[in-house]
N, C-alpha and C. Protein backbone atom coordinates (compact mmCIF):
# COMPACT_ATOMS: atom_id res chain seq x y z
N UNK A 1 -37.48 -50.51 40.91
CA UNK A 1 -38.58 -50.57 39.96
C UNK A 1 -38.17 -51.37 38.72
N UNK A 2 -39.40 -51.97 37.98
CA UNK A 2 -38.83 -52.57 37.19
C UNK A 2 -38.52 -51.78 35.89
N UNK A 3 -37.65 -52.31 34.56
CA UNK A 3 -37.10 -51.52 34.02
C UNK A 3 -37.14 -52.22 32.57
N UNK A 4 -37.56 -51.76 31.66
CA UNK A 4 -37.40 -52.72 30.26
C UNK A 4 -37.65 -52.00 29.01
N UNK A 5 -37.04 -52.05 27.76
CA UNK A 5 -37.13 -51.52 26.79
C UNK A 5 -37.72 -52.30 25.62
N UNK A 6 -38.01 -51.67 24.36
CA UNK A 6 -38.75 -52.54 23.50
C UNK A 6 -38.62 -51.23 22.21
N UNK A 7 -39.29 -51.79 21.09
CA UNK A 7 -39.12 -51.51 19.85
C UNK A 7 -40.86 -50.92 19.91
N UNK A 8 -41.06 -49.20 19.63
CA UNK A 8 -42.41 -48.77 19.39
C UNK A 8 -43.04 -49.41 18.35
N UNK A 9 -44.38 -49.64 18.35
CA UNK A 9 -45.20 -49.65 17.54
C UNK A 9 -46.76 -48.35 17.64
N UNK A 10 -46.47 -47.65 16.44
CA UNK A 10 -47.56 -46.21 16.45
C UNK A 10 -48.72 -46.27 16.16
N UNK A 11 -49.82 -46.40 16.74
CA UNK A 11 -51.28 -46.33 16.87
C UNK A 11 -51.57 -44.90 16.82
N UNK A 12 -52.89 -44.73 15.91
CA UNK A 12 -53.31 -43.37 16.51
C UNK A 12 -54.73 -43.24 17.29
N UNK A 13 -55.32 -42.33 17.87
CA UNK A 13 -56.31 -42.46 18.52
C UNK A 13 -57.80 -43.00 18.58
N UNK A 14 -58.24 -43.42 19.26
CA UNK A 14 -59.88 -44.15 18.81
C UNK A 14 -59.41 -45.40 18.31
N UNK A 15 -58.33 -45.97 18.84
CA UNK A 15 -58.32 -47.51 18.43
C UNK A 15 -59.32 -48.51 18.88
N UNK A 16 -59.98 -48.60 18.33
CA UNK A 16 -61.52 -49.60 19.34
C UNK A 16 -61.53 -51.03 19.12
N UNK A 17 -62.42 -51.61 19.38
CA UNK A 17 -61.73 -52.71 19.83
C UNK A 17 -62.14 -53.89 18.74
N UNK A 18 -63.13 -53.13 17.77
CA UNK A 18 -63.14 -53.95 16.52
C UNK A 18 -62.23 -53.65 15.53
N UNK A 19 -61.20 -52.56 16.00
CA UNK A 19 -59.90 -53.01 15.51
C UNK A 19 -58.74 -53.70 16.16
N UNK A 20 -58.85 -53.87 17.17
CA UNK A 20 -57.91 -54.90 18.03
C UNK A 20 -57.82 -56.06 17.92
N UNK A 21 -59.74 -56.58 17.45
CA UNK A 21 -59.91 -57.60 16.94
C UNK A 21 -61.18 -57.78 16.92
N UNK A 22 -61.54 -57.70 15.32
CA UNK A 22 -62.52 -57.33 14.34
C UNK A 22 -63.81 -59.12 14.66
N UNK A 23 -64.65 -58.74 14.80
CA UNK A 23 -65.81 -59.24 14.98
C UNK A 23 -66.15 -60.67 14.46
N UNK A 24 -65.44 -60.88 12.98
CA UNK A 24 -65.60 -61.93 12.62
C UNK A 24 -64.58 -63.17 12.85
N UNK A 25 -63.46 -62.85 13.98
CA UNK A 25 -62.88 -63.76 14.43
C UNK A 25 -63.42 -64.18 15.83
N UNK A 26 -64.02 -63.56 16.42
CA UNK A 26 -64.18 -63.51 17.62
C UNK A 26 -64.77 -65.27 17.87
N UNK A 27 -65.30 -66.18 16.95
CA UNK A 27 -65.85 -67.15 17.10
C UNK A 27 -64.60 -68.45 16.82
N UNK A 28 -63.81 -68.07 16.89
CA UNK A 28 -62.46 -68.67 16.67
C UNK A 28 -62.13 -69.11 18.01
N UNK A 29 -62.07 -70.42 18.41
CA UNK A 29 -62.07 -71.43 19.69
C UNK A 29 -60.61 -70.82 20.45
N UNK A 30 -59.47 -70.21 20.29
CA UNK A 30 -58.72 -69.95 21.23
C UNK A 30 -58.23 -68.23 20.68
N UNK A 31 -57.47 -67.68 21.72
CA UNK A 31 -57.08 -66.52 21.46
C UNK A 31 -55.64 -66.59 20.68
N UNK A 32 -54.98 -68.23 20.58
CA UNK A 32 -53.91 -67.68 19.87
C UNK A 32 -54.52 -68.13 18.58
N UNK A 33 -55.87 -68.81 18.23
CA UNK A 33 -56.08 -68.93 16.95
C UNK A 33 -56.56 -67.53 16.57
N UNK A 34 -56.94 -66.33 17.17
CA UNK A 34 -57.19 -65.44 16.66
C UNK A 34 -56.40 -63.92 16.79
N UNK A 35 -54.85 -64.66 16.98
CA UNK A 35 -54.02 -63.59 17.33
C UNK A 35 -53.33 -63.07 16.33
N UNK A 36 -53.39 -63.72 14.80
CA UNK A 36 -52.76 -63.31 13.45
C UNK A 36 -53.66 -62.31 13.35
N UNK A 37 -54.80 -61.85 13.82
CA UNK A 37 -55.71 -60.90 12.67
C UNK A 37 -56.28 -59.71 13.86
N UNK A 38 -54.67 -59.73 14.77
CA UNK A 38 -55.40 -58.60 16.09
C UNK A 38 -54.90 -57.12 14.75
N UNK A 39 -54.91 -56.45 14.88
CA UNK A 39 -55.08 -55.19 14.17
C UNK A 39 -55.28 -54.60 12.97
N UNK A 40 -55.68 -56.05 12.47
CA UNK A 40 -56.02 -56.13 10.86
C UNK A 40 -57.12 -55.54 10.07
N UNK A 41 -58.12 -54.73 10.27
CA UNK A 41 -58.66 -53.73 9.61
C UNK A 41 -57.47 -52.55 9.32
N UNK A 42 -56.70 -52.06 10.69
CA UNK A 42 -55.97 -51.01 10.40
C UNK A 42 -54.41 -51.37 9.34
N UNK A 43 -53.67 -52.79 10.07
CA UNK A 43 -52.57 -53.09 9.14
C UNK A 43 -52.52 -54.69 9.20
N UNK A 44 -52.85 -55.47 8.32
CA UNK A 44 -53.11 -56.59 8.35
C UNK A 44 -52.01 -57.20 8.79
N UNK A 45 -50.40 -56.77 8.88
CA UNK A 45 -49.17 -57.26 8.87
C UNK A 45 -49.02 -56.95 10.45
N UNK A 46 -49.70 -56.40 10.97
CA UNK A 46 -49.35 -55.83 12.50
C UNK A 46 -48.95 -56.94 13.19
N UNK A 47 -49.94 -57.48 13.54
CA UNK A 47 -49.47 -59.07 14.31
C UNK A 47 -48.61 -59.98 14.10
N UNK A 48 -48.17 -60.20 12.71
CA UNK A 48 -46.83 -61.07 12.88
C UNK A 48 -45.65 -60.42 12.76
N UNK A 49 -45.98 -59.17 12.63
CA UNK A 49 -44.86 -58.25 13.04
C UNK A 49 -43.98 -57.99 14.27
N UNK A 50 -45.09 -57.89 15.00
CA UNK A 50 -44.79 -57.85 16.24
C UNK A 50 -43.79 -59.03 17.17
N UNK A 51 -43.11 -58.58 17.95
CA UNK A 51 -41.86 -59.28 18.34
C UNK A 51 -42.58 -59.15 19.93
N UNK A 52 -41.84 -60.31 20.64
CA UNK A 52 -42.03 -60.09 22.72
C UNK A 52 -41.10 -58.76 22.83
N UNK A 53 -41.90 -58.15 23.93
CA UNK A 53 -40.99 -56.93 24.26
C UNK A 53 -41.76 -55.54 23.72
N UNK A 54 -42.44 -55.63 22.45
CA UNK A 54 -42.14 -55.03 21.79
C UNK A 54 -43.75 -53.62 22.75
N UNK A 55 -43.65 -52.80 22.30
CA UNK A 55 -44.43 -51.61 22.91
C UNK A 55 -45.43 -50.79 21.94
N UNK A 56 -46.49 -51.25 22.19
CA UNK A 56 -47.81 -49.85 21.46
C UNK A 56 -47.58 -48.15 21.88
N UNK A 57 -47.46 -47.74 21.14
CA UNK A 57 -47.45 -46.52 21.76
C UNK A 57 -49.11 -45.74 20.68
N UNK A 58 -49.68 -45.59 21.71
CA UNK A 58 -51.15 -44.57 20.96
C UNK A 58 -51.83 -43.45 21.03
N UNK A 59 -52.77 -43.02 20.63
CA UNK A 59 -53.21 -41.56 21.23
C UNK A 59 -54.20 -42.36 22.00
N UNK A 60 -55.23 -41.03 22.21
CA UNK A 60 -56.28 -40.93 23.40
C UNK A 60 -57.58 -42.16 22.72
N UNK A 61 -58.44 -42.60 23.94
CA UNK A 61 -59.56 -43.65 23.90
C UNK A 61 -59.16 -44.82 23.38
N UNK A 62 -57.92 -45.49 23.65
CA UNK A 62 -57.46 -46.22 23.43
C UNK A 62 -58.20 -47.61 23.69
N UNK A 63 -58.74 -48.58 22.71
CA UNK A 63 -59.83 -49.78 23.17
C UNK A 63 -60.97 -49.69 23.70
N UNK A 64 -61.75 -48.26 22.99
CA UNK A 64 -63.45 -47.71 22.91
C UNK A 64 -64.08 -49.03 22.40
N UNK A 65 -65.32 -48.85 21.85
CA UNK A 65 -65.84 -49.17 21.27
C UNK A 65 -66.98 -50.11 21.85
N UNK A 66 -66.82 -51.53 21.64
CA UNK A 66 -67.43 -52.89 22.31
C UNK A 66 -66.54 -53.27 23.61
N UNK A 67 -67.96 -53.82 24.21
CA UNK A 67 -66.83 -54.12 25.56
C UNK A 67 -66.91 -56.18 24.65
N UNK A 68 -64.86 -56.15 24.37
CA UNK A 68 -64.50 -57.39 24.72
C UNK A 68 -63.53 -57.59 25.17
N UNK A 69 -63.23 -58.84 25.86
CA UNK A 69 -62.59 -59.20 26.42
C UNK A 69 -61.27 -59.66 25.95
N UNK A 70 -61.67 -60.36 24.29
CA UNK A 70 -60.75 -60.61 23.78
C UNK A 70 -59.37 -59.56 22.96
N UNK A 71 -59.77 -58.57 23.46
CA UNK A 71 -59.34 -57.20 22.68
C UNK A 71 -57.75 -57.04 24.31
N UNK A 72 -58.06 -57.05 25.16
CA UNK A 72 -56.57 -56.98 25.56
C UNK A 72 -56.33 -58.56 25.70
N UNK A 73 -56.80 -59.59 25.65
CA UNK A 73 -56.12 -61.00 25.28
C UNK A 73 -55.73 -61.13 23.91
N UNK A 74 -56.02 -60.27 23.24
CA UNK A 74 -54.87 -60.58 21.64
C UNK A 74 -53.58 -59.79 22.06
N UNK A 75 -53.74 -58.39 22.49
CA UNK A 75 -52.52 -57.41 22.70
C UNK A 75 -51.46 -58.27 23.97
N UNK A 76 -51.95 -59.16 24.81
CA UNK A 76 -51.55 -60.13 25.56
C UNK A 76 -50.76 -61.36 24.72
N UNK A 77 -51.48 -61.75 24.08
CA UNK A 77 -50.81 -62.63 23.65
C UNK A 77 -50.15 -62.77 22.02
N UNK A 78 -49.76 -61.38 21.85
CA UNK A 78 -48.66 -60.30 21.02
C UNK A 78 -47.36 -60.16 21.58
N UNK A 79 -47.51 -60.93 23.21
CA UNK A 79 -46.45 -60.41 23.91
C UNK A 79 -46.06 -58.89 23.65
N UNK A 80 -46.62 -57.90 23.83
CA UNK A 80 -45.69 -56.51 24.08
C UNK A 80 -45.94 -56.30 25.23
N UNK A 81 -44.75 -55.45 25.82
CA UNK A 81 -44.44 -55.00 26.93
C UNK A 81 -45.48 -54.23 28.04
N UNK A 82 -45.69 -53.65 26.97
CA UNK A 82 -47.01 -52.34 27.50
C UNK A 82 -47.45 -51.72 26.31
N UNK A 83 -48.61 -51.16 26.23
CA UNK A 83 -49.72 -49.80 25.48
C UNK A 83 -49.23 -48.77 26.63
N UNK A 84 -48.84 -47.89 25.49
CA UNK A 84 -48.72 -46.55 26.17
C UNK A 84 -49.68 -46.00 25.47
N UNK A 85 -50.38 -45.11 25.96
CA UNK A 85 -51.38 -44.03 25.32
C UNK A 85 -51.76 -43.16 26.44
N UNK A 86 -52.60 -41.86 25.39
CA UNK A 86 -53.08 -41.14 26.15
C UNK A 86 -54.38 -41.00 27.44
N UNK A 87 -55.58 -41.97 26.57
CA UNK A 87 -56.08 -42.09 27.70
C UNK A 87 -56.77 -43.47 27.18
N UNK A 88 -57.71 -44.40 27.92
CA UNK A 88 -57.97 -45.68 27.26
C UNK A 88 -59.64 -45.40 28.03
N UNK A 89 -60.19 -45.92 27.13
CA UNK A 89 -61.93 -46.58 27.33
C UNK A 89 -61.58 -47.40 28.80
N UNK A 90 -62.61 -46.65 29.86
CA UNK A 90 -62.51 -47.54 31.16
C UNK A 90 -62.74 -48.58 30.88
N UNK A 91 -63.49 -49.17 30.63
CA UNK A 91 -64.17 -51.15 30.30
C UNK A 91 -62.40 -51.41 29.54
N UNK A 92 -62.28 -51.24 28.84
CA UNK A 92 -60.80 -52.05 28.50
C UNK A 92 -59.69 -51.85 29.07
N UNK A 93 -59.26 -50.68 29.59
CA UNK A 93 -59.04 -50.57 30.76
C UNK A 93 -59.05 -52.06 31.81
N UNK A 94 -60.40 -51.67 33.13
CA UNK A 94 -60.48 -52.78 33.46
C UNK A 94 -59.94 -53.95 33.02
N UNK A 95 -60.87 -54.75 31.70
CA UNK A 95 -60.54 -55.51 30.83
C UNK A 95 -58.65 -56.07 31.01
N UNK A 96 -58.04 -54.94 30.69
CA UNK A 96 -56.39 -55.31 30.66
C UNK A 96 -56.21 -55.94 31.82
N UNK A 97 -56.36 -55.06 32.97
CA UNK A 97 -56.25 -55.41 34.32
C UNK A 97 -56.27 -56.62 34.60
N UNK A 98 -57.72 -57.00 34.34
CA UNK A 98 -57.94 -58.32 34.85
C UNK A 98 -57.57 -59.06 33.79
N UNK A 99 -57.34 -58.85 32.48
CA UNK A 99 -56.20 -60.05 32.04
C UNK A 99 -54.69 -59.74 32.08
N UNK A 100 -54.02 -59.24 32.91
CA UNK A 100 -52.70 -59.04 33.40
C UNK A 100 -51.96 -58.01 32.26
N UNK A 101 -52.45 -57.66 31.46
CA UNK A 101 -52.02 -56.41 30.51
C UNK A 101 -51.54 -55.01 30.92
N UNK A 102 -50.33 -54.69 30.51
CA UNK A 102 -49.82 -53.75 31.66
C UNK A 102 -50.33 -52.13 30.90
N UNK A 103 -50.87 -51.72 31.25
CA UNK A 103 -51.44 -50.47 30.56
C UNK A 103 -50.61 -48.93 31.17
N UNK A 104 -49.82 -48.11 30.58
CA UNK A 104 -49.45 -46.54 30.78
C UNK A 104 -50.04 -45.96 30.57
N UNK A 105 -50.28 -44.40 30.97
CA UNK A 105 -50.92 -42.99 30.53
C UNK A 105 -50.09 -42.28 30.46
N UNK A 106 -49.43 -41.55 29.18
CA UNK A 106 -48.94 -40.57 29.45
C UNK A 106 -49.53 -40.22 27.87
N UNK A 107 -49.37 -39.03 27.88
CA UNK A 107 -49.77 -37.58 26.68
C UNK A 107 -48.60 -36.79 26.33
N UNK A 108 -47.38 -37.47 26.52
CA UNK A 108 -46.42 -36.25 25.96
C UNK A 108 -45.50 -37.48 25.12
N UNK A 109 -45.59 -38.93 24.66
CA UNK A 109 -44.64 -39.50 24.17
C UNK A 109 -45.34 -39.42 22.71
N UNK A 110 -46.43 -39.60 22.74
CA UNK A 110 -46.91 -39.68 21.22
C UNK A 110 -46.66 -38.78 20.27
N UNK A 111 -46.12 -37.91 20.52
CA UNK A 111 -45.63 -37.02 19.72
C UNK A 111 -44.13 -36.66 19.29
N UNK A 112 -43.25 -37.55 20.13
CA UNK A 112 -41.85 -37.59 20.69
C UNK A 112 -40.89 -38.83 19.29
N UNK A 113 -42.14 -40.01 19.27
CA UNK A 113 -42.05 -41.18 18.96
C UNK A 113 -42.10 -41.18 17.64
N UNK A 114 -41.38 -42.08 16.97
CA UNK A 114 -41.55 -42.37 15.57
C UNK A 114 -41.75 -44.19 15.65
N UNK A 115 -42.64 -45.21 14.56
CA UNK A 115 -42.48 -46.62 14.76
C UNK A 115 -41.12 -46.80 14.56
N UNK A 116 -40.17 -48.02 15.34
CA UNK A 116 -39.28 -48.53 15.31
C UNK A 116 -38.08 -47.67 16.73
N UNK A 117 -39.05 -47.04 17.05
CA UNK A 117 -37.56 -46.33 17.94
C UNK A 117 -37.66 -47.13 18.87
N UNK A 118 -36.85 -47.02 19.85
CA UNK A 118 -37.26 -47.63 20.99
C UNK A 118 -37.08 -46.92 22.30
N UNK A 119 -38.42 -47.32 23.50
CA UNK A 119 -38.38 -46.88 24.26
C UNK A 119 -37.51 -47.81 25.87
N UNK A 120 -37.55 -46.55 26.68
CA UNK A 120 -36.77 -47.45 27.91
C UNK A 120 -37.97 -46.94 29.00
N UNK A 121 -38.57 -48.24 29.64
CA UNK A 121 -39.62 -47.99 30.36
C UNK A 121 -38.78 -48.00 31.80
N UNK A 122 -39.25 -47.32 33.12
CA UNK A 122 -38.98 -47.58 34.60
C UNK A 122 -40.46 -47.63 35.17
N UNK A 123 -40.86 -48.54 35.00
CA UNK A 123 -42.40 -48.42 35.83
C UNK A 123 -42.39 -47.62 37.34
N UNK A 124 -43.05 -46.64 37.27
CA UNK A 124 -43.79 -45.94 38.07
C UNK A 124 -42.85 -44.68 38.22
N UNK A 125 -41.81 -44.03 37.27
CA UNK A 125 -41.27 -43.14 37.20
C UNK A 125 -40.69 -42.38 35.81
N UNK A 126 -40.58 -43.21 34.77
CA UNK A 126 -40.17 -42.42 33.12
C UNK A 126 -40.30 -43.40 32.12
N UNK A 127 -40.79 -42.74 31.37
CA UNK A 127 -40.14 -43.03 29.67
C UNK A 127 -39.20 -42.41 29.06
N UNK A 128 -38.05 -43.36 28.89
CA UNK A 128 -37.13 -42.53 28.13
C UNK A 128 -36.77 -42.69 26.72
N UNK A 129 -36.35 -41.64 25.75
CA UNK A 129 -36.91 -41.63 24.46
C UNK A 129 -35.57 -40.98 24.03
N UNK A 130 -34.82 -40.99 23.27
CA UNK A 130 -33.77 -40.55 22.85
C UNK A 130 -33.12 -39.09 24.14
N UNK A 131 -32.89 -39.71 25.15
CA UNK A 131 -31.94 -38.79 26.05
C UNK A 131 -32.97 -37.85 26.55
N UNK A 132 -34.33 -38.05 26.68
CA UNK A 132 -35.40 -37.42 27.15
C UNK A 132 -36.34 -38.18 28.08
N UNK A 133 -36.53 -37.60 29.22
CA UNK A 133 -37.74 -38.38 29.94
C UNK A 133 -38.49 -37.81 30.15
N UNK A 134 -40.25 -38.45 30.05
CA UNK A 134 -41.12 -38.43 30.42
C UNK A 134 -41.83 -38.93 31.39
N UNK A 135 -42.25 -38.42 32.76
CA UNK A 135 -42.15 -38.93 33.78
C UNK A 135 -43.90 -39.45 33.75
N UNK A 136 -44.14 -40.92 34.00
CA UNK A 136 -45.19 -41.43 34.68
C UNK A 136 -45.41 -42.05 35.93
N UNK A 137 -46.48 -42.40 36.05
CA UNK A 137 -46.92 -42.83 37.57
C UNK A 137 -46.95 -44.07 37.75
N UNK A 138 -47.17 -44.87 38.65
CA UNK A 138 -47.44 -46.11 39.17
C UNK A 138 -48.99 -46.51 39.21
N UNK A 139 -50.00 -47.24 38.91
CA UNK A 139 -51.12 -48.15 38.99
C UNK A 139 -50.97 -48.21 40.40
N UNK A 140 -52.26 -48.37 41.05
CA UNK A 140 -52.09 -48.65 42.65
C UNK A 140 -51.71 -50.00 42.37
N UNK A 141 -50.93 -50.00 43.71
CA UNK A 141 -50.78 -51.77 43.91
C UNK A 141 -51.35 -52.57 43.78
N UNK A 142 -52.24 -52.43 44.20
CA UNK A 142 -53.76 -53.61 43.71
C UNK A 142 -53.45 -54.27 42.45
N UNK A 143 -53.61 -53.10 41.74
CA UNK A 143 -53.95 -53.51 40.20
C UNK A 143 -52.61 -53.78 39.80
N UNK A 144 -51.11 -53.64 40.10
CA UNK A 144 -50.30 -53.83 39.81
C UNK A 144 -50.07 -55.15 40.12
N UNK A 145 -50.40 -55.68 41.35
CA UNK A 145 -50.55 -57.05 42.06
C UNK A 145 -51.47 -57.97 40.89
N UNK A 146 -52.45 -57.23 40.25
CA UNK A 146 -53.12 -57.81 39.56
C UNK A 146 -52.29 -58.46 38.27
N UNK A 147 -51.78 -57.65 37.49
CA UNK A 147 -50.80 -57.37 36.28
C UNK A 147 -49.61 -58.78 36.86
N UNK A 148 -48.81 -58.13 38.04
CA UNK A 148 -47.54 -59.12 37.92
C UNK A 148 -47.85 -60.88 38.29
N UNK A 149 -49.30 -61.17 38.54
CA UNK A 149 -50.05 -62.25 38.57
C UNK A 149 -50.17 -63.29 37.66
N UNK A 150 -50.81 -61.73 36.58
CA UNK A 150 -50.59 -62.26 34.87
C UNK A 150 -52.50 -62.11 35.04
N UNK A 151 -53.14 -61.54 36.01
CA UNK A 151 -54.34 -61.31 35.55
C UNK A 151 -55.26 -61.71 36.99
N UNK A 152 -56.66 -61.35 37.05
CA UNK A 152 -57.76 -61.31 38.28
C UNK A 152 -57.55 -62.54 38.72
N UNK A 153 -58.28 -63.65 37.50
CA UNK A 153 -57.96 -64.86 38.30
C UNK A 153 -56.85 -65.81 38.82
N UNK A 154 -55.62 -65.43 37.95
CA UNK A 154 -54.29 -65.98 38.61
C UNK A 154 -54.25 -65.36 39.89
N UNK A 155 -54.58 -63.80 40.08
CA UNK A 155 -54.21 -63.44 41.23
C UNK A 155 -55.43 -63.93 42.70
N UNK A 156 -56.15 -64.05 42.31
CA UNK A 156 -57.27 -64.67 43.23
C UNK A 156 -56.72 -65.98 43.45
N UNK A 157 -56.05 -66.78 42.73
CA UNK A 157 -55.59 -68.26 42.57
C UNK A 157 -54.44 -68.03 43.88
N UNK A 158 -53.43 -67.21 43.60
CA UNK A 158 -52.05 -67.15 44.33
C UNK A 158 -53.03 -66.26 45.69
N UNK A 159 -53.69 -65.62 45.89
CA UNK A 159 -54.13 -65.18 47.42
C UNK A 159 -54.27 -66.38 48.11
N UNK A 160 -55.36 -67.06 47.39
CA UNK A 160 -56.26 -67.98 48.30
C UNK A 160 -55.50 -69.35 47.84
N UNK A 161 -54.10 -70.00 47.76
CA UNK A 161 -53.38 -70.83 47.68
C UNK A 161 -53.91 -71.88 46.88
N UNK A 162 -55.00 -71.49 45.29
CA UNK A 162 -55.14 -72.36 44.14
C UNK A 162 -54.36 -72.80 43.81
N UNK A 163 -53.93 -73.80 42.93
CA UNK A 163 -53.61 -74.40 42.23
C UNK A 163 -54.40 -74.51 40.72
């Protein structure tokens, strides 16, 4: 399984998705022109903060709100590892999926976690957190097939031998 660690970043619950990325960028011609101002109602510094690798950790309804699209293509192209949270809005959800965004569930790290610690992920079996694990599950394959693609249509591309 695969295996990778990263530096937390602490969300708390009902993160929606006009805070992921607030309404008046949304008319901004690419997603990395509108990737400085992904969590900027809540901390305007979030986004250039953020390092590759690095890991959301949140509470429950994680990316409610509006269904957009561009809301897991900013957290995408933040480069972090994964959103861990407790539970996430199905439509963004989906949403991640099909843009290759690797999404966790678990309910026992958010409370474990402080920002800056870091976690050690094993996809489809723990989080480990200072000499403690928390055991999660695996995404069906499908959708995992989807994710290591990098998203719906790359992976529709690599089935049916696109270019």
């Amino acid at each position: 399984m695969e295996k990778f660690t990263g530096k937390v970043w602490v969300l708390g619950d009902d993160i929606d998705t006009d805070i992921i990325i607030p309404t008046e960028y949304l008319a901004m011609p690419t997603v990395e022109d509108m990737k400085p101002y992904g969590f900027s109602p809540l901390r305007p510094e979030l986004a250039a903060q953020m390092k590759e690798g690095d890991i959301i950790v949140a509470g429950k309804n994680f990316g409610c709100g509006s269904s957009r699209e561009q809301a897991p293509e900013i957290i995408k192209a933040l480069k972090v590892s994964c959103v861990i949270a407790k539970s996430y809005a199905r439509i963004f959800f989906r949403n991640s999926i099909n843009n290759g965004l690797l999404l966790i569930e678990n309910d026992q790290i958010q409370d474990a976690v402080k920002e800056g610690d870091e976690l050690t992920v094993t996809l489809g079996e723990k989080i480990e957190h200072n000499g403690v694990e928390y055991p999660i599950h695996s995404l069906p394959d499908n959708l995992m097939d989807i994710i290591n693609a990098g998203g719906l249509v790359k992976a529709m591309q690599k089935r049916n031998n696109v270019k």
